[in-house]
Protein backbone atom coordinates (compact mmCIF):
# COMPACT_ATOMS: atom_id res chain seq x y z
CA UNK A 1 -0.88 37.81 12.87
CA UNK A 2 -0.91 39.35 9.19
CA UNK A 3 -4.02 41.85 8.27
CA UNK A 4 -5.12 42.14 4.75
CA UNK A 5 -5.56 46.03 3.51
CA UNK A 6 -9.60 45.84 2.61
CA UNK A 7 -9.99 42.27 3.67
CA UNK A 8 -12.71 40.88 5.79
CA UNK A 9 -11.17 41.17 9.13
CA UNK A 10 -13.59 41.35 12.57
CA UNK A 11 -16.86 40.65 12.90
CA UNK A 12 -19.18 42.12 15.72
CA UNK A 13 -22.07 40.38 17.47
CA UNK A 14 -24.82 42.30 19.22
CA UNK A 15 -24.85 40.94 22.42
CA UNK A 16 -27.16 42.94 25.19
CA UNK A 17 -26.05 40.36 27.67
CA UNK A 18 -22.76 39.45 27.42
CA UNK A 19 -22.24 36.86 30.36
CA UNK A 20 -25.63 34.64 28.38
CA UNK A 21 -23.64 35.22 24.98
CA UNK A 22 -19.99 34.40 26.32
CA UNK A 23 -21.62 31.47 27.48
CA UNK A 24 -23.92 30.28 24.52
CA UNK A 25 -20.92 30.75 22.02
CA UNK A 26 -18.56 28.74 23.87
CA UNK A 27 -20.59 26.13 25.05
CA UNK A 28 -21.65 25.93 21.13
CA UNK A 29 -18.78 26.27 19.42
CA UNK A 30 -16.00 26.13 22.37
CA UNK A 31 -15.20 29.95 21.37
CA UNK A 32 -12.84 32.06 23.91
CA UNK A 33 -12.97 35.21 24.95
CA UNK A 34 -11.09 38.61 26.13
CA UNK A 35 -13.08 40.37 28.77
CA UNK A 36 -12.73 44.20 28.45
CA UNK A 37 -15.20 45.44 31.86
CA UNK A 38 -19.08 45.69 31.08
CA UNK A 39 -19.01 46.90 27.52
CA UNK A 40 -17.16 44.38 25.28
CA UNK A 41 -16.10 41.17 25.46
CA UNK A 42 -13.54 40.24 22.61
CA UNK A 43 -13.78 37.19 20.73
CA UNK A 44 -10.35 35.04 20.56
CA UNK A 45 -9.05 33.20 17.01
CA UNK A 46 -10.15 29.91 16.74
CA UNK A 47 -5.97 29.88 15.27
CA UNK A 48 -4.78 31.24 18.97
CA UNK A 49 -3.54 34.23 18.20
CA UNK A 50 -5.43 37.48 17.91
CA UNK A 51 -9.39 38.31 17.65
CA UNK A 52 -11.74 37.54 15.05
CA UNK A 53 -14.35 39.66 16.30
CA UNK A 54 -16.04 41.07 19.58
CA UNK A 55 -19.51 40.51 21.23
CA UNK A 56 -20.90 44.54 21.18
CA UNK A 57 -23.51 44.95 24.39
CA UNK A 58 -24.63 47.99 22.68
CA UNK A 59 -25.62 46.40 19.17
CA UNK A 60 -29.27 45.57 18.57
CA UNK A 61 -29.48 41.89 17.37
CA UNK A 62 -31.38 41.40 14.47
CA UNK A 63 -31.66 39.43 11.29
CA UNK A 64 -29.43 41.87 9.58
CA UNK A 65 -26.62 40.41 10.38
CA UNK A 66 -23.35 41.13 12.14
CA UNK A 67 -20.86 44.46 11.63
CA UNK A 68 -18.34 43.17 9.18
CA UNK A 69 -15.19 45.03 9.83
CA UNK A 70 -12.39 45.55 7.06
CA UNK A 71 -8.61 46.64 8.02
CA UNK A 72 -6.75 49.66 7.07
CA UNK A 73 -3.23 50.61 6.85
CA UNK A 74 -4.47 54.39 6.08
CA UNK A 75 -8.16 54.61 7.87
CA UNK A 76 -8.21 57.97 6.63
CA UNK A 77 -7.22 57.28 3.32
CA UNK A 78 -10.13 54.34 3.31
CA UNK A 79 -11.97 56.57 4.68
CA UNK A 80 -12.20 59.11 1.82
CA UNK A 81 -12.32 56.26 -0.67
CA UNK A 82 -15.39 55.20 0.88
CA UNK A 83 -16.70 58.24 0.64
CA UNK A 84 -15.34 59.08 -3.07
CA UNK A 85 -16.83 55.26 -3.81
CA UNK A 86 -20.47 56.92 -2.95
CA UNK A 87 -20.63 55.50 0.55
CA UNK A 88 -21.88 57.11 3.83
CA UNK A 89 -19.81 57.66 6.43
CA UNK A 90 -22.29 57.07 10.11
CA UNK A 91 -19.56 57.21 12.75
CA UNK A 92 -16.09 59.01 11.94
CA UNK A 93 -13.14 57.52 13.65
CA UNK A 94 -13.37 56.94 16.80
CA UNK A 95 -10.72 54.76 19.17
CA UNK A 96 -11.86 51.59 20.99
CA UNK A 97 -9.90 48.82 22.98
CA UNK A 98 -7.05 48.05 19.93
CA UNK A 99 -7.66 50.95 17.64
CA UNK A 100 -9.28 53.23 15.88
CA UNK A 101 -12.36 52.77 13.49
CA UNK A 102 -15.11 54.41 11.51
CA UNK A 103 -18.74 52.57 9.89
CA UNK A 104 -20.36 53.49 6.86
CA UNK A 105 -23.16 52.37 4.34
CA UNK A 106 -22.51 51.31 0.98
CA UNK A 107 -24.84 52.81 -1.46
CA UNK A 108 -27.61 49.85 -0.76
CA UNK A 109 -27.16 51.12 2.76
CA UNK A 110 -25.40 47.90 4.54
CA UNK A 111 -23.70 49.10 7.33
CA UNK A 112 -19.87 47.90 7.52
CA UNK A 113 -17.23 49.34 9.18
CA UNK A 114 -12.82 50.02 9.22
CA UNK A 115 -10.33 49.44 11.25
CA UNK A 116 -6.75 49.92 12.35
CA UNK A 117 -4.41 49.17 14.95
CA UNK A 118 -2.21 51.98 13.89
């Protein structure tokens, strides 16, 4: 599976209960999953291959939506664009199960975030 540098890549769902979400979004929508232990659950390509996103036991659902998540072939280098582009970085990289990633507000303060597998 191809990324796209900058393009819409992973989405994250707040989930406090993972088991009840696992369960809602694939009795819904016949989604799989990739179990990680207690504190992430990864959400499988509808194409097979690969993840299209992750249900986060440590998000808060709301109304604001999910954590869009762009990929990198530099994270640092997006990184610093980000912040020469005027946005705020609110986590600096940080690994997690396939990567590394940082989130930051744009300057109307949605919260996104960047990743890489490299």
């Amino acid at each position: 599976m191809a990324h796209t540098h900058h393009g819409i890549d992973y989405i994250e769902i707040p989930a406090p209960d993972l088991a009840a979400a696992q369960q809602f979004y694939g009795d819904a929508f016949g989604w799989r999953f990739t179990d990680y232990g207690p504190d992430y659950v990864g959400i499988q390509r509808v194409e097979g291959e690969g993840e299209a996103g992750g249900l986060d036991p440590t998000g808060t659902p709301s109304t604001t939506g999910p954590l869009v998540q762009l990929w990198s072939h530099d994270l640092e280098a997006t990184q610093q664009a980000v912040v020469e582009a005027g946005g705020t970085v609110v986590d600096e990289i940080f690994a997690f199960p396939g990567g590394r990633r940082f989130h930051f507000t744009d300057p109307a303060g949605n919260r996104l975030g960047v990743w890489s597998d490299v």
